[in-house]
C-alpha atoms as a PDB file:
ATOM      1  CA  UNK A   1     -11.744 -39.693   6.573  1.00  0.00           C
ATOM      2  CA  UNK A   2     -10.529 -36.401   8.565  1.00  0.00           C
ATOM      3  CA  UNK A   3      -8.156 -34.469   7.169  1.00  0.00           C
ATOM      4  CA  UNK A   4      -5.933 -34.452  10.535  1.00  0.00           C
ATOM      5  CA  UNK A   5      -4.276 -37.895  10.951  1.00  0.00           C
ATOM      6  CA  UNK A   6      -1.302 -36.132  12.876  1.00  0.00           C
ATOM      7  CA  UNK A   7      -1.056 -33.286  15.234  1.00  0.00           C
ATOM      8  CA  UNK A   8       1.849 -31.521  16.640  1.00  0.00           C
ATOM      9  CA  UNK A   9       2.059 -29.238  19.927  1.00  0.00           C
ATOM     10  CA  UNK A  10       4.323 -27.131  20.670  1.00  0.00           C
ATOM     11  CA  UNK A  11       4.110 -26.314  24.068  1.00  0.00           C
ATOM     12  CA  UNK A  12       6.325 -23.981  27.218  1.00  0.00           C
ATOM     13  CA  UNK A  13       6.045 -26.324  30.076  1.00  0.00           C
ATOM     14  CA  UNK A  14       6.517 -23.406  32.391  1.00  0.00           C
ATOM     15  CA  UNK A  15       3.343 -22.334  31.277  1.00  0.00           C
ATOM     16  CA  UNK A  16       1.286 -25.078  32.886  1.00  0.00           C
ATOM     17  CA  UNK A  17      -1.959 -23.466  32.505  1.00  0.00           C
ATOM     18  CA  UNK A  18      -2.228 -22.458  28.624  1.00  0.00           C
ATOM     19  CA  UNK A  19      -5.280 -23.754  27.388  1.00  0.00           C
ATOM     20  CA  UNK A  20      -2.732 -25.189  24.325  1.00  0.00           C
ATOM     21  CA  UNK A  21      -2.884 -28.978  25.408  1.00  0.00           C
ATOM     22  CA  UNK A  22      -6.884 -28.812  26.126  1.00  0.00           C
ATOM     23  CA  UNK A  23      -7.883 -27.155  22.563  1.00  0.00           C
ATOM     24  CA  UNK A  24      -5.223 -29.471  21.070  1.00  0.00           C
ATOM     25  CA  UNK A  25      -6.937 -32.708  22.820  1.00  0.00           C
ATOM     26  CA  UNK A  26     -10.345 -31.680  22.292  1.00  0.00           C
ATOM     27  CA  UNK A  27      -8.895 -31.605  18.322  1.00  0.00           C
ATOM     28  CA  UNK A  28      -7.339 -34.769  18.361  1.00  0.00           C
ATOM     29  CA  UNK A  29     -10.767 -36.534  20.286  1.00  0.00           C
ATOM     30  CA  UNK A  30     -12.893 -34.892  17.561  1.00  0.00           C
ATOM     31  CA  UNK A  31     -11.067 -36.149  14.313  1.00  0.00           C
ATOM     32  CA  UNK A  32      -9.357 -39.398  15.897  1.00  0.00           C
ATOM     33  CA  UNK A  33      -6.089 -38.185  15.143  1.00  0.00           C
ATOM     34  CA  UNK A  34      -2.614 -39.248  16.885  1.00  0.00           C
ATOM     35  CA  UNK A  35      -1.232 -36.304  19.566  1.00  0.00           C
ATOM     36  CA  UNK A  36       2.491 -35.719  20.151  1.00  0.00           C
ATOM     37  CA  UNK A  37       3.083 -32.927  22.793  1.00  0.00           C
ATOM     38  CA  UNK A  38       6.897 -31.843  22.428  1.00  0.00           C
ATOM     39  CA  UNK A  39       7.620 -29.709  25.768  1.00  0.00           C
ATOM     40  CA  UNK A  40      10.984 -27.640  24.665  1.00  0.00           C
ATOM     41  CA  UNK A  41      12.756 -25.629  27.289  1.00  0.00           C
ATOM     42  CA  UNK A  42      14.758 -22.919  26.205  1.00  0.00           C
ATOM     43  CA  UNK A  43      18.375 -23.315  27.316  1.00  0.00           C
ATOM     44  CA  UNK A  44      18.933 -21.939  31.052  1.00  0.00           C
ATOM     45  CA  UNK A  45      21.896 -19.084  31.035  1.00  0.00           C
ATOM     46  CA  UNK A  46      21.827 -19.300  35.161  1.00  0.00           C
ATOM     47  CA  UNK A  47      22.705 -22.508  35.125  1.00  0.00           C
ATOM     48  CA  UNK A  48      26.307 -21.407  33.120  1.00  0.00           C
ATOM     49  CA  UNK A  49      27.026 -19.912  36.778  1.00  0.00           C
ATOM     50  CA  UNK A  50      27.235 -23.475  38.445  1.00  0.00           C
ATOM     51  CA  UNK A  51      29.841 -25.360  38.683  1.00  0.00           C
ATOM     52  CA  UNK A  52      29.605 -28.579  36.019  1.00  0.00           C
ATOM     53  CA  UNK A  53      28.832 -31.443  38.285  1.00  0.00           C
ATOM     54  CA  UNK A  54      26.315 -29.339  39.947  1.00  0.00           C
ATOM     55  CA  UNK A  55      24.973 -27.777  36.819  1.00  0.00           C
ATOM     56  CA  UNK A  56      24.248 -31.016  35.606  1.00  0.00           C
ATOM     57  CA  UNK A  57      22.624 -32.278  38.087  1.00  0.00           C
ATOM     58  CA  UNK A  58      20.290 -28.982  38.426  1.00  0.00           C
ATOM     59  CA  UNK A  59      19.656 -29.678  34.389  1.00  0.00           C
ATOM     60  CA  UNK A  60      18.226 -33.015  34.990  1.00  0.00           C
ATOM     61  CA  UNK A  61      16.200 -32.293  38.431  1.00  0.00           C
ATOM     62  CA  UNK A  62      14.548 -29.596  36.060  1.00  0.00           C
ATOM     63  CA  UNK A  63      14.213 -31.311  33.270  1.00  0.00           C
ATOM     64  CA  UNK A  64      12.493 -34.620  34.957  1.00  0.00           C
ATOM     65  CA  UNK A  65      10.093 -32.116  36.720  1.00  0.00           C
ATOM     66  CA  UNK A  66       8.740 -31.656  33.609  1.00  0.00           C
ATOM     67  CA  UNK A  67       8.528 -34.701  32.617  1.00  0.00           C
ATOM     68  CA  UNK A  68       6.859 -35.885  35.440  1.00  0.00           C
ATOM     69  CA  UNK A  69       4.248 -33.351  34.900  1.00  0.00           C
ATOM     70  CA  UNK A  70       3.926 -33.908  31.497  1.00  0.00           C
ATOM     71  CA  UNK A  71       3.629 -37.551  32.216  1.00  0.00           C
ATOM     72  CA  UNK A  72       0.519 -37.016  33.890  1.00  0.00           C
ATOM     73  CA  UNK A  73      -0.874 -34.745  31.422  1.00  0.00           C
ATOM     74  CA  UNK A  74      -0.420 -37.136  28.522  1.00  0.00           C
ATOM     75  CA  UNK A  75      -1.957 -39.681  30.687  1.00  0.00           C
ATOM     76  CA  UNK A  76      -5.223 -38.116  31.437  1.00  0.00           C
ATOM     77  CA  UNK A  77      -5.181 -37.627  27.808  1.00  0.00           C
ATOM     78  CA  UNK A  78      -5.101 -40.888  26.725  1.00  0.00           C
ATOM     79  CA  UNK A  79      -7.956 -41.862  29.673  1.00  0.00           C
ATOM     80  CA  UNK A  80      -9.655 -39.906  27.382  1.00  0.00           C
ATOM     81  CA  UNK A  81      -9.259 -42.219  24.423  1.00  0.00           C
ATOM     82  CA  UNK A  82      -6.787 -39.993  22.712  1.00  0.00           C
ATOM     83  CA  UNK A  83      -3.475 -41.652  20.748  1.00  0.00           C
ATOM     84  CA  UNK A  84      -0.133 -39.382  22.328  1.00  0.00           C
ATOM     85  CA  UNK A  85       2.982 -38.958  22.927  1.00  0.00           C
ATOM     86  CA  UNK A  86       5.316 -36.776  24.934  1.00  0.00           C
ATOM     87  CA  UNK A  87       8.771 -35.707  25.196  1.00  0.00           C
ATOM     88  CA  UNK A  88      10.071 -33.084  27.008  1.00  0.00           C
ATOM     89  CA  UNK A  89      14.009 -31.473  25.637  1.00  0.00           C
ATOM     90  CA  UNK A  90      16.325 -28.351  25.719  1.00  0.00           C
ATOM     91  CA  UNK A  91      15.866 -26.408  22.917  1.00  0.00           C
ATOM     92  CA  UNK A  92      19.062 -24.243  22.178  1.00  0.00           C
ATOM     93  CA  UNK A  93      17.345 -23.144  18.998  1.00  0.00           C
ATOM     94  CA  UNK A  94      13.663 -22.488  19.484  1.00  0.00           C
ATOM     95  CA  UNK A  95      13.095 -22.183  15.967  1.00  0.00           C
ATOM     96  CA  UNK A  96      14.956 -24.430  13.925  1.00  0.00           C
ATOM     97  CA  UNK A  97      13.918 -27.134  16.798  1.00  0.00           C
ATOM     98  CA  UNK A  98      10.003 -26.715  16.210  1.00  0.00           C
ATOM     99  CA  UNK A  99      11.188 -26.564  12.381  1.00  0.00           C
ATOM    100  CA  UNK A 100      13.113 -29.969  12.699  1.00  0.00           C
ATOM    101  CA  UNK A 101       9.888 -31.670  14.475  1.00  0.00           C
ATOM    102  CA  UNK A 102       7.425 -30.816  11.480  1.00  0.00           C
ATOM    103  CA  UNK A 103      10.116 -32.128   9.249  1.00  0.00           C
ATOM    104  CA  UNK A 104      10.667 -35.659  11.529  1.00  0.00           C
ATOM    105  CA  UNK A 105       6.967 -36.008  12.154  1.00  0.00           C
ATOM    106  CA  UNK A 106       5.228 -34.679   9.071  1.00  0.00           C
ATOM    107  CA  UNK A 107       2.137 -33.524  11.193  1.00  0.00           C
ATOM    108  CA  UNK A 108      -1.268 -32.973   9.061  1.00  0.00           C
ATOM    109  CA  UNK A 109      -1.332 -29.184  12.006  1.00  0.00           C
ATOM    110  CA  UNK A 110       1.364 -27.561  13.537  1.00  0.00           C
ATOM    111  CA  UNK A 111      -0.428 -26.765  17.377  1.00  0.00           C
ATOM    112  CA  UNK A 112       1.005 -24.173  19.537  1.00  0.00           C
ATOM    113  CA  UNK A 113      -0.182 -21.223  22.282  1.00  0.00           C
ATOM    114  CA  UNK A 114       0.422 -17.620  20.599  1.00  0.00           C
ATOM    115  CA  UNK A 115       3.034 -16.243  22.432  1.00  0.00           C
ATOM    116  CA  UNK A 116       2.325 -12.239  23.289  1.00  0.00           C
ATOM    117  CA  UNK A 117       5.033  -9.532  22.131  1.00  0.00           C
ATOM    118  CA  UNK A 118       5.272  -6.121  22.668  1.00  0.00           C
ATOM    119  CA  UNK A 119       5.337  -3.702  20.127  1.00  0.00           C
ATOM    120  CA  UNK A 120       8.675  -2.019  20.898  1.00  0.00           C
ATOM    121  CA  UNK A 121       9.816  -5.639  20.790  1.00  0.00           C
ATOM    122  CA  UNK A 122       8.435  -7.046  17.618  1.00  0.00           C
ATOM    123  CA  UNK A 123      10.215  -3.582  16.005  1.00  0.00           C
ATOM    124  CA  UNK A 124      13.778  -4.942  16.818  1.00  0.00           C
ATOM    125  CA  UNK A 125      12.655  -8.957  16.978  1.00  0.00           C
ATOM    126  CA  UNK A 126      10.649 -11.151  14.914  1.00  0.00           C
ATOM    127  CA  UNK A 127       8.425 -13.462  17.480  1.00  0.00           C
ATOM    128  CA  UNK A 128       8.962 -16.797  17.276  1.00  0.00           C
ATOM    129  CA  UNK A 129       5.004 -17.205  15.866  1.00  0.00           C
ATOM    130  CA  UNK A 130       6.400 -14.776  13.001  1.00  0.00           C
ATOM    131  CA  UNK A 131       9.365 -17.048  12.174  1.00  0.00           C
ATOM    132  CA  UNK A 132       6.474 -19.982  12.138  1.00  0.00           C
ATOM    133  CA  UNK A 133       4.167 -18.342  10.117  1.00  0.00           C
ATOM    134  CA  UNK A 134       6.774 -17.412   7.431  1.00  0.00           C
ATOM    135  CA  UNK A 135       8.995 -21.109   7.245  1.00  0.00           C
ATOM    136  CA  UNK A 136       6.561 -23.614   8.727  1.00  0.00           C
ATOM    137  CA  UNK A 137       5.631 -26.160   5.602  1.00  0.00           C
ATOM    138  CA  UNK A 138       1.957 -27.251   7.218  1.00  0.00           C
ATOM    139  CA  UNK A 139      -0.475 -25.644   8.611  1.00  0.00           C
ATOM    140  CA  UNK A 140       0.383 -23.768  11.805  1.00  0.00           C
ATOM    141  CA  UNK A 141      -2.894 -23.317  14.213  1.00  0.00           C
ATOM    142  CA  UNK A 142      -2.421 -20.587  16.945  1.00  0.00           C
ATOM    143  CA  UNK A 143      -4.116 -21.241  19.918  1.00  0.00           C
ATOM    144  CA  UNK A 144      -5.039 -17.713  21.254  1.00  0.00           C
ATOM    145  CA  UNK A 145      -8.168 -16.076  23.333  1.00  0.00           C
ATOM    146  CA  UNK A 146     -10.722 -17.575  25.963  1.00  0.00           C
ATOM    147  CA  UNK A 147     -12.851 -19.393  23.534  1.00  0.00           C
ATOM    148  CA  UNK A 148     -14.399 -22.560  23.488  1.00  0.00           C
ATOM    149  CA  UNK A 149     -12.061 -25.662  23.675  1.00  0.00           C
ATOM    150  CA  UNK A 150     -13.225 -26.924  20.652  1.00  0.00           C
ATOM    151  CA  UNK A 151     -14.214 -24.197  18.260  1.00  0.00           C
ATOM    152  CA  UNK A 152     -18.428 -23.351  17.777  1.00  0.00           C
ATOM    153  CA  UNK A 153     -17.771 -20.550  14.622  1.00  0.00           C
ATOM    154  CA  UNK A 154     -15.026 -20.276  12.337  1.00  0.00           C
ATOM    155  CA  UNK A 155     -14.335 -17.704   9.694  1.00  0.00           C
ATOM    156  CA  UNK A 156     -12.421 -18.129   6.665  1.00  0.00           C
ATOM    157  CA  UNK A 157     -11.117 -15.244   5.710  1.00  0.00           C
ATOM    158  CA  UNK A 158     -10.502 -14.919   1.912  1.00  0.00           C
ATOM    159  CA  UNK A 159      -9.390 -12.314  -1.364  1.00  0.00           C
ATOM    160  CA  UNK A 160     -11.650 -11.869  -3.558  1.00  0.00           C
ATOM    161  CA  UNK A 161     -10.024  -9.775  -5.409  1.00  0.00           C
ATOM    162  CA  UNK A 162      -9.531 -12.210  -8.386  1.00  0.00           C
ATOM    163  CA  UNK A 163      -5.996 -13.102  -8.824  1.00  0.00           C
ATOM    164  CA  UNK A 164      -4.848 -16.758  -9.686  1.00  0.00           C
ATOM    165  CA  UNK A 165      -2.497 -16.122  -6.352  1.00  0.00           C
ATOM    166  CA  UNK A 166      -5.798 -15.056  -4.726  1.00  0.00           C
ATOM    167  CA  UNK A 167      -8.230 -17.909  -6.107  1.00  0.00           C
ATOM    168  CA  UNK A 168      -5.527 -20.751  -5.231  1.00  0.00           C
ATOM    169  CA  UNK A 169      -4.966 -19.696  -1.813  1.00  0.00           C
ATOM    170  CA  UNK A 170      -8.846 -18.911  -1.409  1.00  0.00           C
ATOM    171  CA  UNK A 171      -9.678 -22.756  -2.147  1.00  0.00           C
ATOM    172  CA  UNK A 172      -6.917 -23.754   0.179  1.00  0.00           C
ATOM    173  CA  UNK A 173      -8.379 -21.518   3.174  1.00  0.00           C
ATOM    174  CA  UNK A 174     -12.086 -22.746   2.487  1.00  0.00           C
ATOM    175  CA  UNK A 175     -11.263 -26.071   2.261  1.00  0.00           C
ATOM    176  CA  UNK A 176      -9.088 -26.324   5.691  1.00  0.00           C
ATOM    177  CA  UNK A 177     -11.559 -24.270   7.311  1.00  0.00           C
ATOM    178  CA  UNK A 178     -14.280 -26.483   6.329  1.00  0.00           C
ATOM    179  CA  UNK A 179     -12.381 -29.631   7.170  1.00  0.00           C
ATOM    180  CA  UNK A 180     -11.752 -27.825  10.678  1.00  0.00           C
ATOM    181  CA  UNK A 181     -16.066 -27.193  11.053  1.00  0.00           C
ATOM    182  CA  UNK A 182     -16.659 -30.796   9.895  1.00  0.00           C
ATOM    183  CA  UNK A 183     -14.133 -32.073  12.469  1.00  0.00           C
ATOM    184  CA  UNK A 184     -15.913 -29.989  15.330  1.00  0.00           C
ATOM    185  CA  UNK A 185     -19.167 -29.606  14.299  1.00  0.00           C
ATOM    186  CA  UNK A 186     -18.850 -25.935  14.390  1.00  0.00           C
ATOM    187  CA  UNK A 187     -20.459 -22.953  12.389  1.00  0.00           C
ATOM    188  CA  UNK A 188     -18.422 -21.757   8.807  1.00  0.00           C
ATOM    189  CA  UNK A 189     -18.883 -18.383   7.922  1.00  0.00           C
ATOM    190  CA  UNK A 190     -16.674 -16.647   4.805  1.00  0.00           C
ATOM    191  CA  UNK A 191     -15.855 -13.003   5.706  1.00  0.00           C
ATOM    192  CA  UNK A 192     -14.299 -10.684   2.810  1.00  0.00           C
ATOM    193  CA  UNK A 193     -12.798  -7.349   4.687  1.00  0.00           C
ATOM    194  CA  UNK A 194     -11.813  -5.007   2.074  1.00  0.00           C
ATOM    195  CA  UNK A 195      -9.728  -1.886   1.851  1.00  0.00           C
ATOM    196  CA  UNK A 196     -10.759  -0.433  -1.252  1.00  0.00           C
ATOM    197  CA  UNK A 197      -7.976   2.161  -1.216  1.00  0.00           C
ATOM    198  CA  UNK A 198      -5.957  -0.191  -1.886  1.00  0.00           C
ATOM    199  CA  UNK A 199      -7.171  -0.616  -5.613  1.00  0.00           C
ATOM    200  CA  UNK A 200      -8.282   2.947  -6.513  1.00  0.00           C
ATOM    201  CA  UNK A 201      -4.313   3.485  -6.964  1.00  0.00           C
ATOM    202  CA  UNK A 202      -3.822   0.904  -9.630  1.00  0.00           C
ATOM    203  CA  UNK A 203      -7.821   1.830 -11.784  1.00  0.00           C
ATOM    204  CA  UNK A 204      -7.787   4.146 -14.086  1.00  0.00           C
ATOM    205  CA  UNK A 205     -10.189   7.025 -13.639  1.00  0.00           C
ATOM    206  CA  UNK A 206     -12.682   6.745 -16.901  1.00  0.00           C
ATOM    207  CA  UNK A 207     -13.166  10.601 -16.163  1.00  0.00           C
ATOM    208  CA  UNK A 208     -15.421   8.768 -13.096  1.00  0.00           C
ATOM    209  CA  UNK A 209     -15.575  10.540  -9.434  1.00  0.00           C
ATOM    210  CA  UNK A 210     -13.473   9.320  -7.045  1.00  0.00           C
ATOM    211  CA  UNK A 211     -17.211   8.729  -5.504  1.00  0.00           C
ATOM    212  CA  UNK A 212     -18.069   6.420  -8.507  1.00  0.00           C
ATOM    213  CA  UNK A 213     -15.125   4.805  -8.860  1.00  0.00           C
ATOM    214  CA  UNK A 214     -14.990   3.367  -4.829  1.00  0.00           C
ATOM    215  CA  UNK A 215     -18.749   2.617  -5.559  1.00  0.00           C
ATOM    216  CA  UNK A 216     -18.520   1.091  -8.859  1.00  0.00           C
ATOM    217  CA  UNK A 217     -15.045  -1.055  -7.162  1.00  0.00           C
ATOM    218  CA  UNK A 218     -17.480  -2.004  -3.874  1.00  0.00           C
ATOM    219  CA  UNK A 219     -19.882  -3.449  -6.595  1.00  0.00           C
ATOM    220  CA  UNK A 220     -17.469  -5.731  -8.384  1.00  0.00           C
ATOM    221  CA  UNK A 221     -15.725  -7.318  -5.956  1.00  0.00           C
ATOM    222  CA  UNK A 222     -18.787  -7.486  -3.796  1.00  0.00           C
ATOM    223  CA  UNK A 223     -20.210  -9.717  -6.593  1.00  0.00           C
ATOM    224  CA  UNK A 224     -16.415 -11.648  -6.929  1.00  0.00           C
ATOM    225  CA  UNK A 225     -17.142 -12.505  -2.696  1.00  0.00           C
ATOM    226  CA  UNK A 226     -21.030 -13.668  -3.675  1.00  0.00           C
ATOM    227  CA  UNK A 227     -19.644 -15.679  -6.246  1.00  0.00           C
ATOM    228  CA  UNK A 228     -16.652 -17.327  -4.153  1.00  0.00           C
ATOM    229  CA  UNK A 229     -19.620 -18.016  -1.569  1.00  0.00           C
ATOM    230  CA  UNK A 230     -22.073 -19.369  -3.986  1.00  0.00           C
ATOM    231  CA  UNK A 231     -19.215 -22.017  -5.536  1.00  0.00           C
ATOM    232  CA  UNK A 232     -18.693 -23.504  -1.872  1.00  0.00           C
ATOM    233  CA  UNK A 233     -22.505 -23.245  -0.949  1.00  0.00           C
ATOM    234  CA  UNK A 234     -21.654 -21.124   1.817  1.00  0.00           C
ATOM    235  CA  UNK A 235     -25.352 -20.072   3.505  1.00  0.00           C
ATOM    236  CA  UNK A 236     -26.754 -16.473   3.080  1.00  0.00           C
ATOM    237  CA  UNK A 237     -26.435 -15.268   5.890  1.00  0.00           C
ATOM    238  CA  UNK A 238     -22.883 -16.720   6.314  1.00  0.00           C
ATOM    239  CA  UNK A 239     -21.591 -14.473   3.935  1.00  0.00           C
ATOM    240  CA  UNK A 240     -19.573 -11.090   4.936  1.00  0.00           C
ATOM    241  CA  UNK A 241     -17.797  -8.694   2.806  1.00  0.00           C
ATOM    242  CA  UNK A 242     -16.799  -6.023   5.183  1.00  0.00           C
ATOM    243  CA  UNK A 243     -15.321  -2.769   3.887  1.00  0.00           C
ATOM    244  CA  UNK A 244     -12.421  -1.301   6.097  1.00  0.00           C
ATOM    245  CA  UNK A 245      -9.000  -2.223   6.725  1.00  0.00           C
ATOM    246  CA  UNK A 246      -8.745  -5.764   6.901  1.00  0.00           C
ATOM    247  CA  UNK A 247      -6.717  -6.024  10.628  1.00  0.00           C
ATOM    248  CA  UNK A 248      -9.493  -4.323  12.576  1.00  0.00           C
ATOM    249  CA  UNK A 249     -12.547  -5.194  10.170  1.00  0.00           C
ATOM    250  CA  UNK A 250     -11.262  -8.809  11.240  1.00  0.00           C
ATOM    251  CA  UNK A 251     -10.911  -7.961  14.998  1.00  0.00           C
ATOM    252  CA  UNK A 252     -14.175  -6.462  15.289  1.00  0.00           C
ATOM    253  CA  UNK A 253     -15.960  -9.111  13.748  1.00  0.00           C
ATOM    254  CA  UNK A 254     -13.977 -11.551  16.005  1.00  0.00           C
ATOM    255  CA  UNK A 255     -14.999  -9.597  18.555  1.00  0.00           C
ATOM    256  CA  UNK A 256     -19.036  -8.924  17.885  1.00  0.00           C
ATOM    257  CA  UNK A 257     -19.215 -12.315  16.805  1.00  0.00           C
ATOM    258  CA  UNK A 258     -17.770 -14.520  19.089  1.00  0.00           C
ATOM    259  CA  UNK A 259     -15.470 -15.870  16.790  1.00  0.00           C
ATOM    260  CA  UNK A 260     -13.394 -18.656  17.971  1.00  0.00           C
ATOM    261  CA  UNK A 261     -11.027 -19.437  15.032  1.00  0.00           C
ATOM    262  CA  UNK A 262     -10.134 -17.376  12.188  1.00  0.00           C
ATOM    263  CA  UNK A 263      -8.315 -18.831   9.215  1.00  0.00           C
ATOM    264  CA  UNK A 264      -6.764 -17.117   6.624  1.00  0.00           C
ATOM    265  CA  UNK A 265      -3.673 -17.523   4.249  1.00  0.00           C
ATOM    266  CA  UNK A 266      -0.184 -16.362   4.649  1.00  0.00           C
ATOM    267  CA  UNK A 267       0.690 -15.060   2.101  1.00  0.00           C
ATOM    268  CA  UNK A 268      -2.307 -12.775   1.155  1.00  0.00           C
ATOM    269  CA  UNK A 269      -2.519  -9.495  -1.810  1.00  0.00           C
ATOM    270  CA  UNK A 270      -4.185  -6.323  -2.071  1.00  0.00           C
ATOM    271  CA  UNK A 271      -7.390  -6.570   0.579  1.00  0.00           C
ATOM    272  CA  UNK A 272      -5.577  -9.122   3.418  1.00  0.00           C
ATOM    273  CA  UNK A 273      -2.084  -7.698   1.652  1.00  0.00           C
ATOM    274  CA  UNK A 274       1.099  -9.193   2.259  1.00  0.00           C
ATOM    275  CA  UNK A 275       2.066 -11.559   5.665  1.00  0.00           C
ATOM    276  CA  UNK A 276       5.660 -10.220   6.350  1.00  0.00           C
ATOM    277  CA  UNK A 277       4.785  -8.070   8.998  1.00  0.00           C
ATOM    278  CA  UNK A 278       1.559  -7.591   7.687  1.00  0.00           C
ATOM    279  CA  UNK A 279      -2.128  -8.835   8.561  1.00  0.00           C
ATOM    280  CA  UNK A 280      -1.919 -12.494   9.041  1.00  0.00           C
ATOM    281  CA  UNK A 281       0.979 -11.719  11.778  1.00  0.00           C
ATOM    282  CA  UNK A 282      -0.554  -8.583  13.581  1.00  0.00           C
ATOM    283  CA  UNK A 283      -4.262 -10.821  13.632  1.00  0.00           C
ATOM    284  CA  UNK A 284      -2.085 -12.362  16.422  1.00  0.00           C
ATOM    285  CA  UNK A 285      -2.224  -9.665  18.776  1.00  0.00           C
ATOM    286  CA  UNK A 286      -5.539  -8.183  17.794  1.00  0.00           C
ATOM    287  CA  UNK A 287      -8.287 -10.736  17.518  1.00  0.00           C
ATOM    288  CA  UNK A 288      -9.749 -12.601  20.666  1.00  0.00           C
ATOM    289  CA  UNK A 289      -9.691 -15.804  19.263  1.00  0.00           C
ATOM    290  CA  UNK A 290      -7.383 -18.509  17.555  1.00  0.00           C
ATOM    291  CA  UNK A 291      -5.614 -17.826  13.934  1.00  0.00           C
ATOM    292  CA  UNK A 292      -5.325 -20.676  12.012  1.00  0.00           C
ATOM    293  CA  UNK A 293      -2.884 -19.770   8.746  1.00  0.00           C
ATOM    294  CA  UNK A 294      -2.432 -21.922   5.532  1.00  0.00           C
END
């Protein structure tokens, strides 16, 4: 049985050319799953300078635009053999309203574009994805990149540092990432990138170089990663432990690799570190593929 009976996606219906409702299709035709597609608009503050009749009416001419066009989306879809649904709504809260759908509909994948922020504006604002990422209770898969439609190589990005935390969330990130590949017939690989700075703080020095310590660190959490790999039966040469910070280790690989999906967990120690403003979120704007985050 797949593991996705339900899928839920988010989309901007004023973006009518995100790739969102084709990778989220191509998802739901590969693991037979049901497809609702909620369309939320955020509220309109022009409209406030109408009068009310005529703001009202302006609401609902937008508003059944929309629908219309999301009419005939969700109808190709289904010519396609697909189970969905549609609704289009105002959204006055953004956030609480995606939150409020995952708690209705109880969705197996929370589906939705990633939604580009600028630096200076993620300093004084936390994106929407961010707030998702943080409070979302399933899965939330990011659709992000030019990639295929339905993903060809996906890398589970894991700790091996050894922690219970670490070994928990490892088997959770493994296991959705292989239930992803089985779903799409797609390529697993298990990547390890590892900032061994991050340790030398908390080892005590033995009288050992700083030299022999980073070497003698490498060497034992290189053999944690092997390990990890061997207990999932993870191929050879599907194995990478990458040394370097784990943000731009990730986004090279992505990168050289043709990555299309990267999942990882969100709440991550020492080598992936923390998510609040940490790896998991800044993968977002980094990596040229999708991020999905457990």
């Amino acid at each position: 049985m797949s593991q996705y009976q339900r899928l839920l996606l988010i989309i901007n219906p004023a973006l009518r050319h995100s790739p969102a409702i084709q990778h989220a299709a191509a998802l739901a035709k590969a693991s037979g799953a049901r497809l609702h597609i909620a369309a939320l608009i955020k509220s309109l503050d022009i409209l406030s300078l109408l009068e009310e009749g005529v703001r009202e009416t302006a609401r609902e001419t937008y508003l059944q635009d929309h629908r219309d066009w999301l009419a005939y989306q969700a109808k190709n879809i289904r010519g396609r053999g697909i189970e969905v649904t549609a609704e289009v709504a105002w959204a006055d809260d953004l956030q609480q309203d995606i939150l409020d759908h995952v708690t209705e509909m109880q969705p197996d994948l929370l589906i939705k574009e990633v939604q580009h922020e600028s630096a200076l504006k993620r300093a004084f604002f936390t994106p929407l994805d961010w707030h998702l990422l943080r409070h979302c209770p399933v899965p939330v898969y990011l659709i992000g990149g030019s990639g295929h439609t339905l993903p060809h190589k996906i890398v589970a990005a894991v700790d091996a540092s050894g922690t219970d935390a670490d070994k928990e969330l490892n088997d959770r990130i493994i296991q959705q990432a292989n239930g992803l590949a089985l779903q799409c017939n797609a390529e697993l690989h298990l990547l390890y990138a590892c900032d061994t700075t991050d340790y030398l703080g908390d080892m005590g020095g033995g009288g050992l170089t700083l030299s022999e310590l980073t070497k003698q660190l490498r060497k034992e959490l290189e053999k944690s990663f092997l390990s990890l790999a061997g207990r999932y039966g993870v191929a050879s040469d599907r194995r990478h432990f990458i040394l370097g910070h784990p943000v731009s280790a990730l986004s090279e690989f992505a990168n050289e690799h043709q990555v299309d999906v990267i999942v990882m967990g969100r709440v991550q120690s020492h080598g992936l570190n923390k998510l609040v403003g940490s790896t998991t979120e800044h993968i977002l704007y980094q990596v040229p593929c999708s991020v999905l985050a457990v």
